[in-house]
C-alpha atoms as a PDB file:
ATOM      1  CA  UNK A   1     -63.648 108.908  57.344  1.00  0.00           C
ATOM      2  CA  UNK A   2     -67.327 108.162  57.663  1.00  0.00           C
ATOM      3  CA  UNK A   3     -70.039 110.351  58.286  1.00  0.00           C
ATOM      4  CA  UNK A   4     -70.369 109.184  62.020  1.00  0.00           C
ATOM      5  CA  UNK A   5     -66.836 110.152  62.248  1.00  0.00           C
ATOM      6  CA  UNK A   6     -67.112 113.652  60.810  1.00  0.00           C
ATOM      7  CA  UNK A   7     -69.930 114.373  63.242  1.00  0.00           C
ATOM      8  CA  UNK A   8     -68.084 113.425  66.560  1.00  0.00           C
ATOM      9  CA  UNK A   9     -64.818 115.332  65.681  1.00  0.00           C
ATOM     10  CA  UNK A  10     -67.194 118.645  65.356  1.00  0.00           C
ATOM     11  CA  UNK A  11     -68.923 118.345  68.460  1.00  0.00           C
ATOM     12  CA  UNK A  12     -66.303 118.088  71.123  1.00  0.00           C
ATOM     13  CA  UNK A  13     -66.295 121.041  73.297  1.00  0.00           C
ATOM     14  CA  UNK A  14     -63.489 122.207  75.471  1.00  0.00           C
ATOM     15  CA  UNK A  15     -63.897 123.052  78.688  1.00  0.00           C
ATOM     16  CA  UNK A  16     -61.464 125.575  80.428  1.00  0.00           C
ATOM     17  CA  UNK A  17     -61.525 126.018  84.090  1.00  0.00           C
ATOM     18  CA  UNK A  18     -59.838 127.603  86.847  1.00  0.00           C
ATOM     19  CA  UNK A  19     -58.062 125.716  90.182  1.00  0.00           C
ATOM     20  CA  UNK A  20     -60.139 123.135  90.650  1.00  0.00           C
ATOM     21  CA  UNK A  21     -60.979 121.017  94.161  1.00  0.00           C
ATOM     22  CA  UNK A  22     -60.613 117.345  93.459  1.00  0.00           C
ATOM     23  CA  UNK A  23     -63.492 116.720  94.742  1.00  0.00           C
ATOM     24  CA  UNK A  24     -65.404 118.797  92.857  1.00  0.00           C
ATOM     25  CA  UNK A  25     -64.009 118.251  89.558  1.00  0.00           C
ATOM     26  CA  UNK A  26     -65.155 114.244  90.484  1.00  0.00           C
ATOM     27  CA  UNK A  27     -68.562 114.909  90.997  1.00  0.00           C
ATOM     28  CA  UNK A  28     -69.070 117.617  87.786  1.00  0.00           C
ATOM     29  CA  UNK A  29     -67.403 114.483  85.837  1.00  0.00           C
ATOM     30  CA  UNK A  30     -69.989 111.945  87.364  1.00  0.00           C
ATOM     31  CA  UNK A  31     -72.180 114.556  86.095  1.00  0.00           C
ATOM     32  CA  UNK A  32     -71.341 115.551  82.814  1.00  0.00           C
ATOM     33  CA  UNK A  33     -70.641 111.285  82.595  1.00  0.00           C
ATOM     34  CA  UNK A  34     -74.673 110.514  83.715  1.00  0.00           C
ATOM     35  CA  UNK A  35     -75.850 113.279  81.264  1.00  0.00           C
ATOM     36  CA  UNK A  36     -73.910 112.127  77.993  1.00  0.00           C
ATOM     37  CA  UNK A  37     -74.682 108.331  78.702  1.00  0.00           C
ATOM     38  CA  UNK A  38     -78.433 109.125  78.716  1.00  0.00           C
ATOM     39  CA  UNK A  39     -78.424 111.470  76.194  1.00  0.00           C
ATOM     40  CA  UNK A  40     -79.056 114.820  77.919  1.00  0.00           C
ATOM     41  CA  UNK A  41     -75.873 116.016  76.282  1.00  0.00           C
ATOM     42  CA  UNK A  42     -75.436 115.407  73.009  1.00  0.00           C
ATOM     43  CA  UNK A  43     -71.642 116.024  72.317  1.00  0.00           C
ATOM     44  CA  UNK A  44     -68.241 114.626  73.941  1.00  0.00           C
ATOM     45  CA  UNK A  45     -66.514 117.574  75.882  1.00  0.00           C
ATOM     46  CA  UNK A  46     -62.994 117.450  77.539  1.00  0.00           C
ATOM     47  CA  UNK A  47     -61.985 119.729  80.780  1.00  0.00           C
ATOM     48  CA  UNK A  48     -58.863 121.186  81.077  1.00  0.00           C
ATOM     49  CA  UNK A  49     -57.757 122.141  84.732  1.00  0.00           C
ATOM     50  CA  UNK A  50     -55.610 122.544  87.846  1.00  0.00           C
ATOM     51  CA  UNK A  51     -55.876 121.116  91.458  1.00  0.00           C
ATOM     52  CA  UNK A  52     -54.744 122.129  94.805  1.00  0.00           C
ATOM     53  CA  UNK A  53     -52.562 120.121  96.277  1.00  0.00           C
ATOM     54  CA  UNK A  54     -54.093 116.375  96.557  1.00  0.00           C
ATOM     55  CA  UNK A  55     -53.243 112.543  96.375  1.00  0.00           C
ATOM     56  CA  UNK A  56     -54.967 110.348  94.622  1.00  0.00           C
ATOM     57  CA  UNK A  57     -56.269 106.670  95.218  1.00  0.00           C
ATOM     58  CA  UNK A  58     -56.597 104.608  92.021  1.00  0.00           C
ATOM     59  CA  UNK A  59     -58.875 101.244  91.746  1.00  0.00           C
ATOM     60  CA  UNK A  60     -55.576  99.280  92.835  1.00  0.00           C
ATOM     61  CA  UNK A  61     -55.216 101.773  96.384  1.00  0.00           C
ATOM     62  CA  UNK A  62     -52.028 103.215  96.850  1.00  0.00           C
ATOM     63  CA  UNK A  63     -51.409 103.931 100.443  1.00  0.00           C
ATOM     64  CA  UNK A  64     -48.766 101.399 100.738  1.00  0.00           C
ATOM     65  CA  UNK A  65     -47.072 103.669  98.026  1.00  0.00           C
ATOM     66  CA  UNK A  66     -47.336 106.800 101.108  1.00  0.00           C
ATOM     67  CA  UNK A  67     -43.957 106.840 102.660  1.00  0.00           C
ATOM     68  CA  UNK A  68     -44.786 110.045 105.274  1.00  0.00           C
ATOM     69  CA  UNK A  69     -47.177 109.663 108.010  1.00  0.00           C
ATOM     70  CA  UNK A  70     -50.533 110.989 107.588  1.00  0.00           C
ATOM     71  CA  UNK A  71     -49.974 113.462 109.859  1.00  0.00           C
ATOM     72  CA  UNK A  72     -47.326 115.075 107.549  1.00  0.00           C
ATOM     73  CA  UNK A  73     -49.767 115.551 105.258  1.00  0.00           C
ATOM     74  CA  UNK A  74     -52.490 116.765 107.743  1.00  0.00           C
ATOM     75  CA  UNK A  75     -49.710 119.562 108.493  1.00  0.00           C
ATOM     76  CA  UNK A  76     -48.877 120.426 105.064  1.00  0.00           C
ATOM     77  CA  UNK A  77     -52.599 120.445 104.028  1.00  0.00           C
ATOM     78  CA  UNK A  78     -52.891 117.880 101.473  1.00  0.00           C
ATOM     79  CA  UNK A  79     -55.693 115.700 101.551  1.00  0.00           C
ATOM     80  CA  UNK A  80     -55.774 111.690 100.228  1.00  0.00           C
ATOM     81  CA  UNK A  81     -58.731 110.611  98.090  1.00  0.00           C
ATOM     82  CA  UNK A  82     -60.037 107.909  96.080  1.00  0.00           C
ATOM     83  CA  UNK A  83     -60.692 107.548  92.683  1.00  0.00           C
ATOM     84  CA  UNK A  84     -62.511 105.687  90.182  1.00  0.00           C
ATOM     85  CA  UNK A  85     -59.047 105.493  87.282  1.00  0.00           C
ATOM     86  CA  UNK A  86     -56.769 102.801  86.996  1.00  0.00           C
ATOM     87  CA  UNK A  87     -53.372 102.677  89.006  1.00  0.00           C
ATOM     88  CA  UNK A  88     -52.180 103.632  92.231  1.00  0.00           C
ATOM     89  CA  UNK A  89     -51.397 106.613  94.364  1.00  0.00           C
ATOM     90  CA  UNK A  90     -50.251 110.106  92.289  1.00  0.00           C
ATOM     91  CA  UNK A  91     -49.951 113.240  93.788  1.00  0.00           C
ATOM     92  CA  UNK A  92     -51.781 116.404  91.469  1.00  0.00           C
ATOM     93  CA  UNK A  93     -50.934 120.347  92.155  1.00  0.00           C
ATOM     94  CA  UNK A  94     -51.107 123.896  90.987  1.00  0.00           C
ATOM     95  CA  UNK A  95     -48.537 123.729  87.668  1.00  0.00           C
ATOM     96  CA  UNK A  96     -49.885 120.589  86.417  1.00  0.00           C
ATOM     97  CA  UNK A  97     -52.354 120.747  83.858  1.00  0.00           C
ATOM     98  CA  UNK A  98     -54.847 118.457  84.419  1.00  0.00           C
ATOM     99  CA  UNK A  99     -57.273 116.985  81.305  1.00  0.00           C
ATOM    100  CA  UNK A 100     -60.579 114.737  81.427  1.00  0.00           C
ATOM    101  CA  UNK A 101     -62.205 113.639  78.009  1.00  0.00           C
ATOM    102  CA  UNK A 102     -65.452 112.473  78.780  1.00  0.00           C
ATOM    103  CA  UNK A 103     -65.875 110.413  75.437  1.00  0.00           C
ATOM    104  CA  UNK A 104     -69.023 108.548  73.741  1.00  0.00           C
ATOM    105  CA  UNK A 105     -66.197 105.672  73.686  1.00  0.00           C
ATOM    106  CA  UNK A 106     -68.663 103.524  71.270  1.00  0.00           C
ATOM    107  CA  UNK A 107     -69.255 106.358  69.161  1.00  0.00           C
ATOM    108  CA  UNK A 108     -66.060 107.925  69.176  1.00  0.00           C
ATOM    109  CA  UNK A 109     -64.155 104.130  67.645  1.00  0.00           C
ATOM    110  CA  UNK A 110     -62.101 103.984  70.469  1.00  0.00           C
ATOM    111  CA  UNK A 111     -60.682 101.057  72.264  1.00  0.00           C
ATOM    112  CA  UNK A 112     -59.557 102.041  76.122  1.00  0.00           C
ATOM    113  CA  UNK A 113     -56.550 101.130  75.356  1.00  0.00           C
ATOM    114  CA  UNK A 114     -56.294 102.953  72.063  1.00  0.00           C
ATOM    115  CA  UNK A 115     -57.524 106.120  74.120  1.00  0.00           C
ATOM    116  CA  UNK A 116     -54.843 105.647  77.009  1.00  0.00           C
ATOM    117  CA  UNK A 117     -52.253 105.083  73.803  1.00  0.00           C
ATOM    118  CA  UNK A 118     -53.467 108.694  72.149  1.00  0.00           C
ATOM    119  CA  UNK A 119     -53.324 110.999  74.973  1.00  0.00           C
ATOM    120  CA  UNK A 120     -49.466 109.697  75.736  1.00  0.00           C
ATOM    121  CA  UNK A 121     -49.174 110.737  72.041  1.00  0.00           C
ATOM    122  CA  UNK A 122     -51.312 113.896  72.966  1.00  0.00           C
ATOM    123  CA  UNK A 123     -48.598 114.642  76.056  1.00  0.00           C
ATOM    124  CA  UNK A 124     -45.094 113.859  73.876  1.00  0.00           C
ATOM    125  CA  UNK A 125     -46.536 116.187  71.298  1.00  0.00           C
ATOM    126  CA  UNK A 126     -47.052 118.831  73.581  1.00  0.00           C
ATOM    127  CA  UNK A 127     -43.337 118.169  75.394  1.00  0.00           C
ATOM    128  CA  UNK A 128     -41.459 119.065  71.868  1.00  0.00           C
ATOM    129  CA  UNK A 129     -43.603 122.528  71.511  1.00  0.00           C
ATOM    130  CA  UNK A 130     -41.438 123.001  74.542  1.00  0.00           C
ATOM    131  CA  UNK A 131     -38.443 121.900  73.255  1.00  0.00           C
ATOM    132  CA  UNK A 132     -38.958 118.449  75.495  1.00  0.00           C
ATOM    133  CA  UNK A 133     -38.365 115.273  73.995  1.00  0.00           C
ATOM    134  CA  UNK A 134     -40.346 112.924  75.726  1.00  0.00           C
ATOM    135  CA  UNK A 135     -41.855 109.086  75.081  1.00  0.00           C
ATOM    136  CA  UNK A 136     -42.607 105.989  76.170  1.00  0.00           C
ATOM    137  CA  UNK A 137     -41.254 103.467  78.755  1.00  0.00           C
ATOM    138  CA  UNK A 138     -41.962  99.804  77.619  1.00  0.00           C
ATOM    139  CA  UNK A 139     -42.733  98.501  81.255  1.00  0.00           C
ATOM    140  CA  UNK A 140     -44.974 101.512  82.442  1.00  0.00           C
ATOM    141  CA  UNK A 141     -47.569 103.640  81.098  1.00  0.00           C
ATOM    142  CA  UNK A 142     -47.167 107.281  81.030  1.00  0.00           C
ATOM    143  CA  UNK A 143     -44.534 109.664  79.033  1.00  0.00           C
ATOM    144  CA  UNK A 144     -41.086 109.940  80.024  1.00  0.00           C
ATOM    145  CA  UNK A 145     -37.629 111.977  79.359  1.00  0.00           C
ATOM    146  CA  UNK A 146     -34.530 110.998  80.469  1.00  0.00           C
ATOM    147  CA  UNK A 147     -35.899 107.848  82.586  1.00  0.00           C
ATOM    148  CA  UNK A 148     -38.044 110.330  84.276  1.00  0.00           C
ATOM    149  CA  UNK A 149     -41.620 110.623  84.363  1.00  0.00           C
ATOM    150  CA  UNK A 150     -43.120 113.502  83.003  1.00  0.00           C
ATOM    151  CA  UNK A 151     -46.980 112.903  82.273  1.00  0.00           C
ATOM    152  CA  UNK A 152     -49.032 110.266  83.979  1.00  0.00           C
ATOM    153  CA  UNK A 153     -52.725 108.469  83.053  1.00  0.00           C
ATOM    154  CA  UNK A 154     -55.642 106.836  84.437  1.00  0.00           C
ATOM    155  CA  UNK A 155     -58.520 106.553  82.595  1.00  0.00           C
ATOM    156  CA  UNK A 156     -62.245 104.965  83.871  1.00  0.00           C
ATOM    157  CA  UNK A 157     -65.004 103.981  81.886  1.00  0.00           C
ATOM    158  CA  UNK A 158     -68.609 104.531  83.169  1.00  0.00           C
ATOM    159  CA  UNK A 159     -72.043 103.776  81.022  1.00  0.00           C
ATOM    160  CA  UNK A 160     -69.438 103.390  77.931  1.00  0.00           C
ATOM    161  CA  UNK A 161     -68.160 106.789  78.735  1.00  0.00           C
ATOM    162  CA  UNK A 162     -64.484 107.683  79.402  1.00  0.00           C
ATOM    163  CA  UNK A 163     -63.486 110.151  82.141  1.00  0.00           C
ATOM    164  CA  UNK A 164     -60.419 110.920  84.814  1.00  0.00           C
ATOM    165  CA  UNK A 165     -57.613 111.472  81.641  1.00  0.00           C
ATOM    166  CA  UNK A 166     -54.188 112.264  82.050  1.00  0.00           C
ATOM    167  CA  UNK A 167     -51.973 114.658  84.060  1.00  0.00           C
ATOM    168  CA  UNK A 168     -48.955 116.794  82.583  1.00  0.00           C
ATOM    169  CA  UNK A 169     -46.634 118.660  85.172  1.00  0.00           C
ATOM    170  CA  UNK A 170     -45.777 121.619  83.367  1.00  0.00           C
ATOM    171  CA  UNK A 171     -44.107 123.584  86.143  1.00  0.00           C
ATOM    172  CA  UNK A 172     -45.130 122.791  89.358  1.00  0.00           C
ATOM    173  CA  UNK A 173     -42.956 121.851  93.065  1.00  0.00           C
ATOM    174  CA  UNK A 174     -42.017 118.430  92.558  1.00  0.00           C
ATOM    175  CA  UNK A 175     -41.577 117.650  96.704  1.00  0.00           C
ATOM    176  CA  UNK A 176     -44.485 115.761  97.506  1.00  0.00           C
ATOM    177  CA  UNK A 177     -43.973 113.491  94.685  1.00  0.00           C
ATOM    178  CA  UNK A 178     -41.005 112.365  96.914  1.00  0.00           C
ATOM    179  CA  UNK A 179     -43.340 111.946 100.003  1.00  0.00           C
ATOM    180  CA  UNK A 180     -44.950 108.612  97.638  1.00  0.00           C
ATOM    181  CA  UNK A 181     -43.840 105.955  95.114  1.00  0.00           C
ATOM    182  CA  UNK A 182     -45.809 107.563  92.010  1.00  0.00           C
ATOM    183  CA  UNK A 183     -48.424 105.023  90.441  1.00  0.00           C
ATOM    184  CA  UNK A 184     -46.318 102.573  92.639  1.00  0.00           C
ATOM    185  CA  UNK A 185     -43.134 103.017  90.995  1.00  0.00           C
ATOM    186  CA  UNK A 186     -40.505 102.752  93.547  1.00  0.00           C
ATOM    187  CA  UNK A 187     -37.260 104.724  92.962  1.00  0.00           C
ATOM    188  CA  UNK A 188     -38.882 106.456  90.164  1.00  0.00           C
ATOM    189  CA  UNK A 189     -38.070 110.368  89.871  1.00  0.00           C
ATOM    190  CA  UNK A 190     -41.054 112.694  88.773  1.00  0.00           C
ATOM    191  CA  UNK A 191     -40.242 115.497  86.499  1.00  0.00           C
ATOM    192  CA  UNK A 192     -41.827 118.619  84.907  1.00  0.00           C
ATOM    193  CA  UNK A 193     -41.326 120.890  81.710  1.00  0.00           C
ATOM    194  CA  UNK A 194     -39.799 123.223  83.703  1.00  0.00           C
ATOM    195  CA  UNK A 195     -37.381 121.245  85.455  1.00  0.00           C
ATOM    196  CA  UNK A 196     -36.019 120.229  81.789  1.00  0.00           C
ATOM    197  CA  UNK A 197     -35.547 123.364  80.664  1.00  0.00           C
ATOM    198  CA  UNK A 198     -38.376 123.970  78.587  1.00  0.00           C
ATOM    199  CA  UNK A 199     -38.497 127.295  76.635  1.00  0.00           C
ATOM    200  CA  UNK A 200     -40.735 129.482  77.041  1.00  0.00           C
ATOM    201  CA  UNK A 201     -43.801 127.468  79.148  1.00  0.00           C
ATOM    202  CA  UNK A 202     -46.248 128.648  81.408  1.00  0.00           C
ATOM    203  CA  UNK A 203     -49.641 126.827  82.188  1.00  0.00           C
ATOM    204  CA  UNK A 204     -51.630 129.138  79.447  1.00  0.00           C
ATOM    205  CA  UNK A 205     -49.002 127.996  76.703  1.00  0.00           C
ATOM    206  CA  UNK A 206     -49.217 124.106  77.568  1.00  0.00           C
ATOM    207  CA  UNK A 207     -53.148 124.401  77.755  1.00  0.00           C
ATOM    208  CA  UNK A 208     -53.061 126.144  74.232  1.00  0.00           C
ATOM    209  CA  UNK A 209     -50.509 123.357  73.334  1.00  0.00           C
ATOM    210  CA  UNK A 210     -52.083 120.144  74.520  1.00  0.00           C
ATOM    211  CA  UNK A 211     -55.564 121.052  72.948  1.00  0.00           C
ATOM    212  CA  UNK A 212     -54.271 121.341  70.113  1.00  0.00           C
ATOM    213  CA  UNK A 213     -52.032 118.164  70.385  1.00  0.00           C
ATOM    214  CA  UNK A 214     -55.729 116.605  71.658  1.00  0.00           C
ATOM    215  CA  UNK A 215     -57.242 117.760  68.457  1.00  0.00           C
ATOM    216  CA  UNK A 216     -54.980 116.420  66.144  1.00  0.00           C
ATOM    217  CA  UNK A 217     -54.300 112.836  67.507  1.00  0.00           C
ATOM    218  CA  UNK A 218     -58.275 112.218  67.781  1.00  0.00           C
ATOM    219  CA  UNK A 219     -59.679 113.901  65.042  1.00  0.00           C
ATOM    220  CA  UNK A 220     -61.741 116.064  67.290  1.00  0.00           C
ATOM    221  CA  UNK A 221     -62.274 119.991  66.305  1.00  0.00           C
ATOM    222  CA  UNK A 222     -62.542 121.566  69.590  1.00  0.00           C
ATOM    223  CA  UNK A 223     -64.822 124.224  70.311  1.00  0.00           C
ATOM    224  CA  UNK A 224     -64.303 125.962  73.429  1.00  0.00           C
ATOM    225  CA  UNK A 225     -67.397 125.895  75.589  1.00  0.00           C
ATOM    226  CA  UNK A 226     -68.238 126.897  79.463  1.00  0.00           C
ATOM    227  CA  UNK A 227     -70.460 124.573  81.565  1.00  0.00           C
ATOM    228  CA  UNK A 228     -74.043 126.777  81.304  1.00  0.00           C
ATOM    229  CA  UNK A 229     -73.541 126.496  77.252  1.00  0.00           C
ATOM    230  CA  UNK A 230     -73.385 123.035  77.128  1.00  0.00           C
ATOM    231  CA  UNK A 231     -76.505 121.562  75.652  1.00  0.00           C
ATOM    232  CA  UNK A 232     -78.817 119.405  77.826  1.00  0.00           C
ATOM    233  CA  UNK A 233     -76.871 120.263  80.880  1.00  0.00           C
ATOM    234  CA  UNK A 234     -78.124 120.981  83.965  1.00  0.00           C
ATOM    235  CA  UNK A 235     -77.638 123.705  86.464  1.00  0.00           C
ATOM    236  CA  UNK A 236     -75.598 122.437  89.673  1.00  0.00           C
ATOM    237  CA  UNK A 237     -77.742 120.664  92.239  1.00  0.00           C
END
């Protein structure tokens, strides 16, 4: 372990918040992104979150993946927006925890692929808390149980700094995963913690879980933090 090492695993901060808006989780990443690449904040930090219900647009599109009419989704209040991460269309909702490490990548050692490799780990680890043994499909990214998918990822790089992460459905309604083919993965059936009959989860126990998962499989020691305490950040425009 060197000493640059040592320092980047003590200043990660974790940052807990409430339901989050899509949108507005996007532009405080942007943020926090622009403010660690030019040195206004000093230390990686990782968010840790739920949306309403949303669909996602990765770098590839997706809406060839939509198999309802827009309109169902105008009527059922679920909006379809683009992002910056890798992959196709995937659906996010209240149940599903949610996790964006915003990562010095260059400082921090880490290949993309290395990172996208870790937080699987981060997500199987966090399954067999539950009782949940999940892993790896050879073909597709993402963890998986029973030839289902459980967790999904889609990372984006910015300035040399990671952010979007990975998604976890702990317990959650399943349906509109059925209204798309998930990261374009026809056929494929989405599942949750819940639905395989973890013991004992709720959304505060898999938060507890995966940070701690996320500590151990990058070295980080995570300090729990709130957006005002960060240092060098700025107060909402």
């Amino acid at each position: 372990m060197d000493s640059a090492g040592a320092e980047r695993r003590k200043r990660c901060l974790l940052i807990d918040l409430p339901l989050t808006p899509y949108a507005e989780a996007l532009d405080l990443q942007h943020r926090l992104v622009d403010a660690r690449s030019d040195g206004r904040l000093d230390t990686d930090a990782v968010l840790m979150l739920e949306h309403p219900p949303v669909f996602t647009l990765g770098r590839r599109g997706g809406l060839d993946d939509l198999i309802v009419s827009r309109e169902r989704l105008v009527q059922e209040g679920i909006e379809v927006l683009p992002a910056e991460r890798g992959g196709l269309i995937t659906y996010h909702g209240p149940g599903q925890l949610v996790v964006y490490p915003v990562l010095d990548l260059k400082r921090s050692g880490l290949g993309v692929q290395e990172l996208v490799a870790a937080l699987e780990t981060v997500m199987i680890g966090t399954a067999a808390d539950f009782g949940v043994a999940a892993g790896r499909d050879g073909r597709n990214r993402g963890v998986w149980t029973g030839g289902k998918k459980l967790g999904s990822i889609g990372l984006a790089v910015r300035h040399g700094v990671s952010f979007h992460g990975l998604a976890l459905n702990v317990d959650l309604d399943l349906t509109p995963f059925s209204w798309i083919h998930p990261c374009g993965l026809a056929g494929v059936a989405m599942t949750s913690l819940a639905a395989e009959g973890a013991t004992a989860v709720s959304l505060d126990a898999a938060r507890r879980s995966l940070a701690a998962h996320f500590a151990l499989t990058l070295g980080f020691d995570l300090t729990p933090a709130s957006l005002d305490a960060l240092p060098g950040w700025p107060a909402a425009p």
